[in-house]
Protein backbone atom coordinates (compact mmCIF):
# COMPACT_ATOMS: atom_id res chain seq x y z
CA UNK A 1 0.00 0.00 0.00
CA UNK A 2 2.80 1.93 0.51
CA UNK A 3 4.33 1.39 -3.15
CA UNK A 4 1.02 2.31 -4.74
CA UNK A 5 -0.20 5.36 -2.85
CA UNK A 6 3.50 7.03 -3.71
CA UNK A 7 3.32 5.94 -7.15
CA UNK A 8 -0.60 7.77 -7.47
CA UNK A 9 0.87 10.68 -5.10
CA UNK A 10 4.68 11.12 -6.61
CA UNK A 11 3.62 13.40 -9.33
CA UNK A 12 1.80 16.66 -6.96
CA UNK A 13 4.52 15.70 -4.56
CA UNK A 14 7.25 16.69 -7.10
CA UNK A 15 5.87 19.55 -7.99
CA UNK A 16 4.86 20.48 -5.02
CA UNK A 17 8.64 20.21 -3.50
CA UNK A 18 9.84 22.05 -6.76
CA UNK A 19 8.29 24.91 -6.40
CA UNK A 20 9.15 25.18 -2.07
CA UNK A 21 12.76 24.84 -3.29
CA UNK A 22 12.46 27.78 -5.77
CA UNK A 23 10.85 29.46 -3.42
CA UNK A 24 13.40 28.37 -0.72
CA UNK A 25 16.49 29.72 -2.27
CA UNK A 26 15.00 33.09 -2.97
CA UNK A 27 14.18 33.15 0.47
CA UNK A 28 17.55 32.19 1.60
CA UNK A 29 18.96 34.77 -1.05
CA UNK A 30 16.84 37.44 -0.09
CA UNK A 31 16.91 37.22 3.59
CA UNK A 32 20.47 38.14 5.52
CA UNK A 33 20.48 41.04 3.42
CA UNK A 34 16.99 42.20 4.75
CA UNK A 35 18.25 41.36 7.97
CA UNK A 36 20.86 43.66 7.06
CA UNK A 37 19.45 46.68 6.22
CA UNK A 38 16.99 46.49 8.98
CA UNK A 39 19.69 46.45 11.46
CA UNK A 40 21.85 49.29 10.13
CA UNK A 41 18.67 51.23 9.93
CA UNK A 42 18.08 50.30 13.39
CA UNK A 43 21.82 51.39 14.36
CA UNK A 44 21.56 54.58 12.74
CA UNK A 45 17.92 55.97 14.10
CA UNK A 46 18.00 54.88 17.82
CA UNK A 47 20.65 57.75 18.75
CA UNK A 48 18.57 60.37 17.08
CA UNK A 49 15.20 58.79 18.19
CA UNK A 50 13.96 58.56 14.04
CA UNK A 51 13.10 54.66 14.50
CA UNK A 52 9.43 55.47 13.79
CA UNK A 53 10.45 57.34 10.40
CA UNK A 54 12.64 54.48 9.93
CA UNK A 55 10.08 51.45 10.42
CA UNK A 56 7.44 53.53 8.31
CA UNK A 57 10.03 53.28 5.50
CA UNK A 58 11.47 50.01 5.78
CA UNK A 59 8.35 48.05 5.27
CA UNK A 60 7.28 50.64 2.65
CA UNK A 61 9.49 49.44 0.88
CA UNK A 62 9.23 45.73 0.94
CA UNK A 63 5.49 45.73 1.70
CA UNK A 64 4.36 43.99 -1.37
CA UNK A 65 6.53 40.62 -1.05
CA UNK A 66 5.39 40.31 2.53
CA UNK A 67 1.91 40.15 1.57
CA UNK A 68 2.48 38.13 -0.99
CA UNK A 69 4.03 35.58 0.89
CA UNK A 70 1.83 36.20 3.85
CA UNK A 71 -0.96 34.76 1.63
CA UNK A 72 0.74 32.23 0.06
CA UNK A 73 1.22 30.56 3.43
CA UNK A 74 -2.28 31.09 4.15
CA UNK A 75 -3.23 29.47 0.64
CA UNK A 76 -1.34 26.57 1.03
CA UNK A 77 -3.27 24.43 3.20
CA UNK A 78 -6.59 24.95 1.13
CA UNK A 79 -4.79 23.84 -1.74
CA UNK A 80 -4.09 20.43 -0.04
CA UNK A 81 -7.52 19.94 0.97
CA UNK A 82 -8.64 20.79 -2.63
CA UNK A 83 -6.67 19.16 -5.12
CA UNK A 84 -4.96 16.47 -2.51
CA UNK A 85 -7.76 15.27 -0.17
CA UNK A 86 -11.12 16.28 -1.82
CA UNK A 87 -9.95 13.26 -5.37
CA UNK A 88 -8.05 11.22 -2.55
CA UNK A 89 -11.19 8.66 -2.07
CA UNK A 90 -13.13 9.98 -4.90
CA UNK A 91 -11.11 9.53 -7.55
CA UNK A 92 -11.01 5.68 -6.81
CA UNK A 93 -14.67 5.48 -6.34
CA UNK A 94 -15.39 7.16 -9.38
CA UNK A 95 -12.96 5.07 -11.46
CA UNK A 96 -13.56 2.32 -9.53
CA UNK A 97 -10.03 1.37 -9.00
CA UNK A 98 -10.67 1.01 -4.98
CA UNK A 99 -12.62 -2.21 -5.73
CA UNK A 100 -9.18 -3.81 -7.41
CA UNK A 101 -7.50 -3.21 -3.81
CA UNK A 102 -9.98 -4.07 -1.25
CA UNK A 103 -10.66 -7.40 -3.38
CA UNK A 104 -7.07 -8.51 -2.31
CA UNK A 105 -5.57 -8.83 1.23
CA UNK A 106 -5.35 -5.33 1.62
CA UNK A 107 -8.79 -4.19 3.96
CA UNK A 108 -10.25 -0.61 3.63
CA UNK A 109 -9.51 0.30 6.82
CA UNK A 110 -5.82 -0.08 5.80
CA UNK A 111 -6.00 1.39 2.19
CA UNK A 112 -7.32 4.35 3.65
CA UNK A 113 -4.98 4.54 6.53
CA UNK A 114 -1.95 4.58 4.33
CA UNK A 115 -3.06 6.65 1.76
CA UNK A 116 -3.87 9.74 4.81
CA UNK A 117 -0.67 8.94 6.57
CA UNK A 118 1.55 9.65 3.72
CA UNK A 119 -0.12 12.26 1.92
CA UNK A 120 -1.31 13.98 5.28
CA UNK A 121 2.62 13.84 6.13
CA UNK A 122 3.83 15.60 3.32
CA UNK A 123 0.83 18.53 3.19
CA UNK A 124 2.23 19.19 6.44
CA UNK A 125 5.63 19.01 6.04
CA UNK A 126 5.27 21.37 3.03
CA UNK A 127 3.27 24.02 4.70
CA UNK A 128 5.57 23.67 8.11
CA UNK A 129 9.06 24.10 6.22
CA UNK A 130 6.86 26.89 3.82
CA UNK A 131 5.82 29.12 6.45
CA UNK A 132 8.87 28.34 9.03
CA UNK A 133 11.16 29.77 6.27
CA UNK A 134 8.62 32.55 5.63
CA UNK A 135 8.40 33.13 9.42
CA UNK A 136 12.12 33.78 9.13
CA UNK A 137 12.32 35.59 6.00
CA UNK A 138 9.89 38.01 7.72
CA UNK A 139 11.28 38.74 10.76
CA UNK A 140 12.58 42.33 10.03
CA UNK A 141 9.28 43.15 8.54
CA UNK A 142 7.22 41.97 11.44
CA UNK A 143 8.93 43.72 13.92
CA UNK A 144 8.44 47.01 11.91
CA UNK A 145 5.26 46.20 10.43
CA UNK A 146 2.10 48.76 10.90
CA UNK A 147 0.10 47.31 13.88
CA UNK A 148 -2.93 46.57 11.52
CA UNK A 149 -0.12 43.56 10.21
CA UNK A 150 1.33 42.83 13.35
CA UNK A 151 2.23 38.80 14.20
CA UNK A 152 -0.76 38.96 16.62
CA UNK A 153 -2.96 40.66 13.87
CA UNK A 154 -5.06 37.93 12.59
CA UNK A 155 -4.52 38.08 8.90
CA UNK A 156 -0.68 37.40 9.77
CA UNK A 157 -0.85 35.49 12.66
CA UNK A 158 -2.24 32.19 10.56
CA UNK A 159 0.91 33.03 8.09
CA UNK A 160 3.59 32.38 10.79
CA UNK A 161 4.58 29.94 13.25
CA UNK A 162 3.70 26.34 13.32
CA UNK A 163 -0.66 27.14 12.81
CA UNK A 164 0.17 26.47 9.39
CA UNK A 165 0.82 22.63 9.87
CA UNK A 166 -2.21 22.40 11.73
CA UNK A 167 -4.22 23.93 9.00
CA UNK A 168 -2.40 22.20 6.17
CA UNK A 169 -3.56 18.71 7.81
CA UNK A 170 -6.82 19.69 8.46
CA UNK A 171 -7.73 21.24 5.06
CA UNK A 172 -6.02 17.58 3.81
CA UNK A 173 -8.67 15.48 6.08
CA UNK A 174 -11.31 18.01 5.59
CA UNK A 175 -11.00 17.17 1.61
CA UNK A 176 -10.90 13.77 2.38
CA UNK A 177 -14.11 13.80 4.39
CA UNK A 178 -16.08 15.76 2.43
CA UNK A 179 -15.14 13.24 -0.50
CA UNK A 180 -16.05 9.97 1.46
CA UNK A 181 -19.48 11.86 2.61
CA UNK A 182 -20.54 12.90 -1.35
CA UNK A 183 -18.65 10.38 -3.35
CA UNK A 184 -17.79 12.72 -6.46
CA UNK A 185 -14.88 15.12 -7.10
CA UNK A 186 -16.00 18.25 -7.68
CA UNK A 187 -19.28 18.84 -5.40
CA UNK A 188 -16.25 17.25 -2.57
CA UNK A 189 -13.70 20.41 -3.93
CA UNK A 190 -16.22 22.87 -3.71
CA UNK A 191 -17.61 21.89 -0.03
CA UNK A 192 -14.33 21.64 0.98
CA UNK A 193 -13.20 25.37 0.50
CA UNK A 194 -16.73 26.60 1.36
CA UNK A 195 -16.02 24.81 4.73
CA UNK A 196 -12.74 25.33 5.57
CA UNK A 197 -13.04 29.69 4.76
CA UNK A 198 -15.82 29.61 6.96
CA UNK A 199 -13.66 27.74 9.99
CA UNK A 200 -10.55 29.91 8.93
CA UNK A 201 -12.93 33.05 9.03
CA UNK A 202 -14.74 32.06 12.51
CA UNK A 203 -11.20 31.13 14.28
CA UNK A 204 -10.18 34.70 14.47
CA UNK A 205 -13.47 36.34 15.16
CA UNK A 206 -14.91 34.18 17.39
CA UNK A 207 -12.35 31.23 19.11
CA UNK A 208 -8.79 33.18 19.00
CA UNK A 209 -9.77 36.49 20.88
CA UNK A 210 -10.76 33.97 23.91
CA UNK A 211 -8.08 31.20 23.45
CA UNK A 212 -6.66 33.62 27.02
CA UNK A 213 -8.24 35.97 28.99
CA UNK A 214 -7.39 39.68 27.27
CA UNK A 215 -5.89 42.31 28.83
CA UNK A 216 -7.88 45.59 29.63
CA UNK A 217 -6.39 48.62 30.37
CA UNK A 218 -6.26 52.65 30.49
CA UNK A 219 -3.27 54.17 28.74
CA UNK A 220 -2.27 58.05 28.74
CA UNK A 221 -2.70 59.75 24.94
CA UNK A 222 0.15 60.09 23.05
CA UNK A 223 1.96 59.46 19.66
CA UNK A 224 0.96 55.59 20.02
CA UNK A 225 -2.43 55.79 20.16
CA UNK A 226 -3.47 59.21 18.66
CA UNK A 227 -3.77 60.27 15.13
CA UNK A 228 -4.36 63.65 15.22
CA UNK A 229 -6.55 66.13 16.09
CA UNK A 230 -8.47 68.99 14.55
CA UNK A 231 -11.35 71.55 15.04
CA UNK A 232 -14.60 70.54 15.57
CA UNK A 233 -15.93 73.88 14.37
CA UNK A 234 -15.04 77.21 13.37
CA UNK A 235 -16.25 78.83 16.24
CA UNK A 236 -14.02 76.91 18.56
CA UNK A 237 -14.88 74.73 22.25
CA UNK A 238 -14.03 71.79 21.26
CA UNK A 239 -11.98 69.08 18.64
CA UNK A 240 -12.24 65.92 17.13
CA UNK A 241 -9.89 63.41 18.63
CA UNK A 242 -8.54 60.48 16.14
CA UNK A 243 -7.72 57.39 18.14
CA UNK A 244 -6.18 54.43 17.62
CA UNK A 245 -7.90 51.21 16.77
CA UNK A 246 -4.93 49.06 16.46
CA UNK A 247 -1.94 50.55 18.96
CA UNK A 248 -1.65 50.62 22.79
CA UNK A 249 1.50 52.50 24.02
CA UNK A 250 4.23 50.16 25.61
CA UNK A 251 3.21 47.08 23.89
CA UNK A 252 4.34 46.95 20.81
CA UNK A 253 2.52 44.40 18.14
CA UNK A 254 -0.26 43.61 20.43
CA UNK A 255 -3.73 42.67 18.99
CA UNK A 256 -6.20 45.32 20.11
CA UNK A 257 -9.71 43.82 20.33
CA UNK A 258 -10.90 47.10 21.66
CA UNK A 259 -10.18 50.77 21.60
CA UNK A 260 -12.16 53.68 22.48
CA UNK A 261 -11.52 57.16 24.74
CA UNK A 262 -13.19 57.24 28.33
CA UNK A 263 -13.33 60.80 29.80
CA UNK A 264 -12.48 61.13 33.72
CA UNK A 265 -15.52 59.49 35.32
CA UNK A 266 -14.66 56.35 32.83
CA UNK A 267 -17.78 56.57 30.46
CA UNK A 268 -16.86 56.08 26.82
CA UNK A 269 -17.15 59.35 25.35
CA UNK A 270 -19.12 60.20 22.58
CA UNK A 271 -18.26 59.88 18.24
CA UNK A 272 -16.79 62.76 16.76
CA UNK A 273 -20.27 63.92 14.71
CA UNK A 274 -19.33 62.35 11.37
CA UNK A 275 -15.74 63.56 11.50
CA UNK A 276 -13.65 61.38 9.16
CA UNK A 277 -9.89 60.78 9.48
CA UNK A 278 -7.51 57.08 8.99
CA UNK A 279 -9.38 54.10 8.32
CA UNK A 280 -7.72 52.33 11.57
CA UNK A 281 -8.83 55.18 14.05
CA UNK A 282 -12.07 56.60 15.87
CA UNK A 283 -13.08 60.19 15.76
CA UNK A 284 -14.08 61.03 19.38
CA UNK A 285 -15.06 64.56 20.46
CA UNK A 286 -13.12 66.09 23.17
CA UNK A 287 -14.38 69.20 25.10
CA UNK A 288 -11.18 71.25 25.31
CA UNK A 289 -11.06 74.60 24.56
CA UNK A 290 -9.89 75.53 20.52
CA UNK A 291 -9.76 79.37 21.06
CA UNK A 292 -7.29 79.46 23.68
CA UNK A 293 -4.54 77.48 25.43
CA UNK A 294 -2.24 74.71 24.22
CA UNK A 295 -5.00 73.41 21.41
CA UNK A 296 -5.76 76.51 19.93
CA UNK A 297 -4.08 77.47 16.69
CA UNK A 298 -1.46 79.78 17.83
CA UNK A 299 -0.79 77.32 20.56
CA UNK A 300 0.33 74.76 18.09
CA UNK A 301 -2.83 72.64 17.61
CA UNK A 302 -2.09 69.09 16.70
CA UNK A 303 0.92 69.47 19.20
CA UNK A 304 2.35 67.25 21.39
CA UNK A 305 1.54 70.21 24.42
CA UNK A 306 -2.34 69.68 23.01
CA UNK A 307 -2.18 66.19 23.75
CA UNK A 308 -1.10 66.89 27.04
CA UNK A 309 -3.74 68.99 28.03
CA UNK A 310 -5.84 66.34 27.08
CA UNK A 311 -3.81 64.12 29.16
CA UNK A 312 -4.38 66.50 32.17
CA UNK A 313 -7.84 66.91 31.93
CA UNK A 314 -8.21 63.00 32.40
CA UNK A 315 -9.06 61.61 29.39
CA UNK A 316 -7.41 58.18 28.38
CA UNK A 317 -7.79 55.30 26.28
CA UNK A 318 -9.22 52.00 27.58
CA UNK A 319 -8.22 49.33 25.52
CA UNK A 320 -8.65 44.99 25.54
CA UNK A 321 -6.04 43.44 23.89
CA UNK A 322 -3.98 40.55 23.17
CA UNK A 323 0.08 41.12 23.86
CA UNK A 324 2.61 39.92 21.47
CA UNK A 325 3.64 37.64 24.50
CA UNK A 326 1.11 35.40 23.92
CA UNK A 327 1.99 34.53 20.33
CA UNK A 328 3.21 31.06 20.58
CA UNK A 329 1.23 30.12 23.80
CA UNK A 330 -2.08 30.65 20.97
CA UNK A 331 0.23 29.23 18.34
CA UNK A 332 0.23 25.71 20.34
CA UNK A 333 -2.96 26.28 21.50
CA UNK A 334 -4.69 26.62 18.30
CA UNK A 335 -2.37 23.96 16.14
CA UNK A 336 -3.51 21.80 19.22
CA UNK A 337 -7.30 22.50 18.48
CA UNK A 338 -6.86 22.40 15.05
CA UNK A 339 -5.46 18.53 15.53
CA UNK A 340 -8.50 17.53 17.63
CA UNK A 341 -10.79 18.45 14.27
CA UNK A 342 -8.42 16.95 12.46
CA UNK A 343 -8.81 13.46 14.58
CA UNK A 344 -12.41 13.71 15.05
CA UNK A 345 -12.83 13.82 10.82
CA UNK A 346 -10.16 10.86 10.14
CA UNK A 347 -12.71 9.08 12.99
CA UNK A 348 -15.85 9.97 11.03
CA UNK A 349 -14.03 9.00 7.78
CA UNK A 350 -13.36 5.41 8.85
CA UNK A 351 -16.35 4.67 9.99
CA UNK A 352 -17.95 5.86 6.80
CA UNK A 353 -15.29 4.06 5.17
CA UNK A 354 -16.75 0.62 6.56
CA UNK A 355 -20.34 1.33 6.75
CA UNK A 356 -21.19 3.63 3.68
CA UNK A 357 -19.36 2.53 1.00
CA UNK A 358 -18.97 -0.47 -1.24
C-alpha cells in the first residue's frame, strides 16, 4: 500500500517540493540582506530617536513581497484539501479502482490509513518548512510592520509559526471527508473550501480572541495611540480626537480587540459627529477649549503640548487586547485544536469508510 499510494501521489509531490525549493532559495537569497538593512537602519535611528520614520520606511518598501508571501502561506493548506484530499477517495470510487484493492488482502480500513498517513505527512511538512522559512524571512518586517499587520494581527498570525501545519492537515482530512461523505470530485472540492473559509474566518473572530483571557487597560494619549486632532468647528470649544484602533503604548505588536476614549468618570465618550480621518482610528469629540490654550491654533494645535492637556484633563484610552507575549502560547494552542478536528474527521471517515461505501 505503501508502493502504490506514492506511485498515485509522486507526481503533486514533485511539484509540489519544486516549487518550495524555488521558493526556498529566494528566500535564503533574499533574507540576511533584509536582515541587514533592517539592522543598520536600526543602528543609525536609535541615537537620534527617528526609529518610527525608519520602520514607516522600511516596510514601505518591501510591503508587497510580505503580503504576498503572507498569503501564500495562508493558501497553502486549502490547496491540499482541494486538489490532494477532496480526489483522494473519490477519484477511486469514481474510477472504480478502490474495488481492485480491497478485493485482495489489503482491507479498507488499511488502504485508507496509508493513503492519509503519507499524503497527510507531506501537506504538512510542506506548509511547516513553507511558512517556518517565511516566518524567518519576515522577521525584520514583522517587527516594523504597521500594527494593523502585526504577528498577533489575525490576517498574519495564521501566516507564521507552526498554525500552518495544523491547517495544512486539516484542510487535507477536511477534503478527504467531504469526498467519502458525497462520493464525487468536484461537489467534494467545492464543499471543501466553502467549509474550511468559513472555519478559517470564525477562528479569528470568534475562538482566538478567547483562546486567554485579554488584557484591559487605560493608557495616557500620546503618539501611540493618537492620530491627530483637529477643530470641531469654526467657532471653537471643542476638537475631534482620532484614536487608535490598532496601537496601545508600551506594547508593541499587540492585537487590540478594543479601543475607544473614556473621559475622567470612565464613560466612553461620545463619536466625533461624522468627522472622518484614517481608516484604523475613531473620531471622538473632546471638550477642550480651541480658542485658547495649548489646542488653539497659535498654541500649536495638533501638538504634542495639546495632547497633554488632554492628558491633564483625564481623558485616556481604555483598551482589551492581546500582547505579542502570547503569540506562541495561541500558536500551540490553536495547532492543538486544530489537531483535535483533524482526529475527530479521520474518525468519522473510517467509519464511513466501513459502513457507507462499497
Amino acid at each position: 500500500m505503501i508502493w502504490l499510494t506514492w506511485r498515485q501521489f509522486r507526481g503533486p509531490a514533485a511539484m509540489t517540493a519544486a516549487v518550495l525549493v524555488v521558493l526556498g532559495i529566494a528566500l535564503a537569497a533574499t533574507g540576511p540582506g533584509l536582515a541587514s538593512r533592517y539592522a543598520a537602519g536600526i543602528a543609525g535611528c536609535t541615537p537620534n530617536d527617528t526609529c518610527t520614520d525608519f520602520f514607516d520606511r522600511f516596510f514601505g518598501e518591501h510591503q508587497i513581497p510580505f503580503l504576498a508571501l503572507t498569503l501564500a502561506v495562508l493558501i497553502l493548506p486549502a490547496l491540499a484539501g482541494l486538489f490532494w484530499g477532496a480526489p483522494l477517495v473519490t477519484r477511486e470510487l469514481e474510477a472504480g479502482t478502490h474495488l481492485l484493492v480491497w478485493n485482495q488482502s489489503v482491507t479498507r480500513a488499511r488502504w485508507l490509513a496509508v493513503k492519509l498517513a503519507l499524503t497527510g505527512l507531506v501537506a504538512m511538512t510542506a506548509a511547516g518548512a513553507f511558512a517556518l522559512a517565511v516566518t524567518w524571512w519576515s522577521g525584520p518586517l514583522d517587527k516594523s510592520a504597521v500594527p494593523e499587520l502585526a504577528r498577533m494581527a489575525p490576517v498574519v498570525f495564521g501566516a507564521r509559526g507552526i498554525t500552518p501545519m495544523g491547517y495544512a492537515v486539516f484542510a487535507f482530512v477536511l477534503g478527504v471527508t467531504m469526498g467519502v461523505l458525497v462520493r464525487r470530485t468536484l461537489p467534494a472540492m467545492a464543499l471543501t473550501l466553502a467549509a474550511f473559509a468559513a472555519i478559517q474566518l470564525a477562528m479569528p473572530v470568534l475562538v482566538r480572541p478567547h483562546l486567554m483571557p485579554p488584557v484591559t487597560s487605560a493608557f495616557e494619549l500620546g503618539r501611540t495611540n493618537v492620530e491627530g486632532v483637529v477643530p470641531q468647528g469654526r467657532q471653537g470649544g471643542a476638537l475631534h480626537l482620532f484614536l487608535s484602533t490598532s496601537a496601545v503604548p508600551g506594547h508593541a505588536g499587540a492585537w487590540v480587540l478594543s479601543s475607544d476614549l473614556v473621559d475622567p468618570s470612565g464613560r466612553v465618550v461620545g463619536g466625533g459627529d461624522g468627522a472622518s480621518g484614517p481608516s484604523s482610528t475613531i473620531a471622538r469629540s473632546v471638550p477642550v477649549s480651541t480658542t485658547s490654550g495649548p489646542c488653539a491654533p497659535t498654541g500649536g494645535l495638533g501638538t504634542d503640548a495639546c495632547i497633554a492637556e488632554i492628558n491633564r484633563l483625564g481623558y485616556r484610552q481604555q483598551a482589551t487586547y492581546q500582547p505579542l507575549e502570547r503569540f506562541w502560547p495561541f500558536q500551540w494552542i490553536e495547532t492543538g485544536i486544530y489537531a483535535l478536528l483533524t482526529l475527530a474527521l479521520t474518525w468519522l471517515c473510517f467509519r464511513r469508510m466501513r459502513t457507507g461505501l462499497s
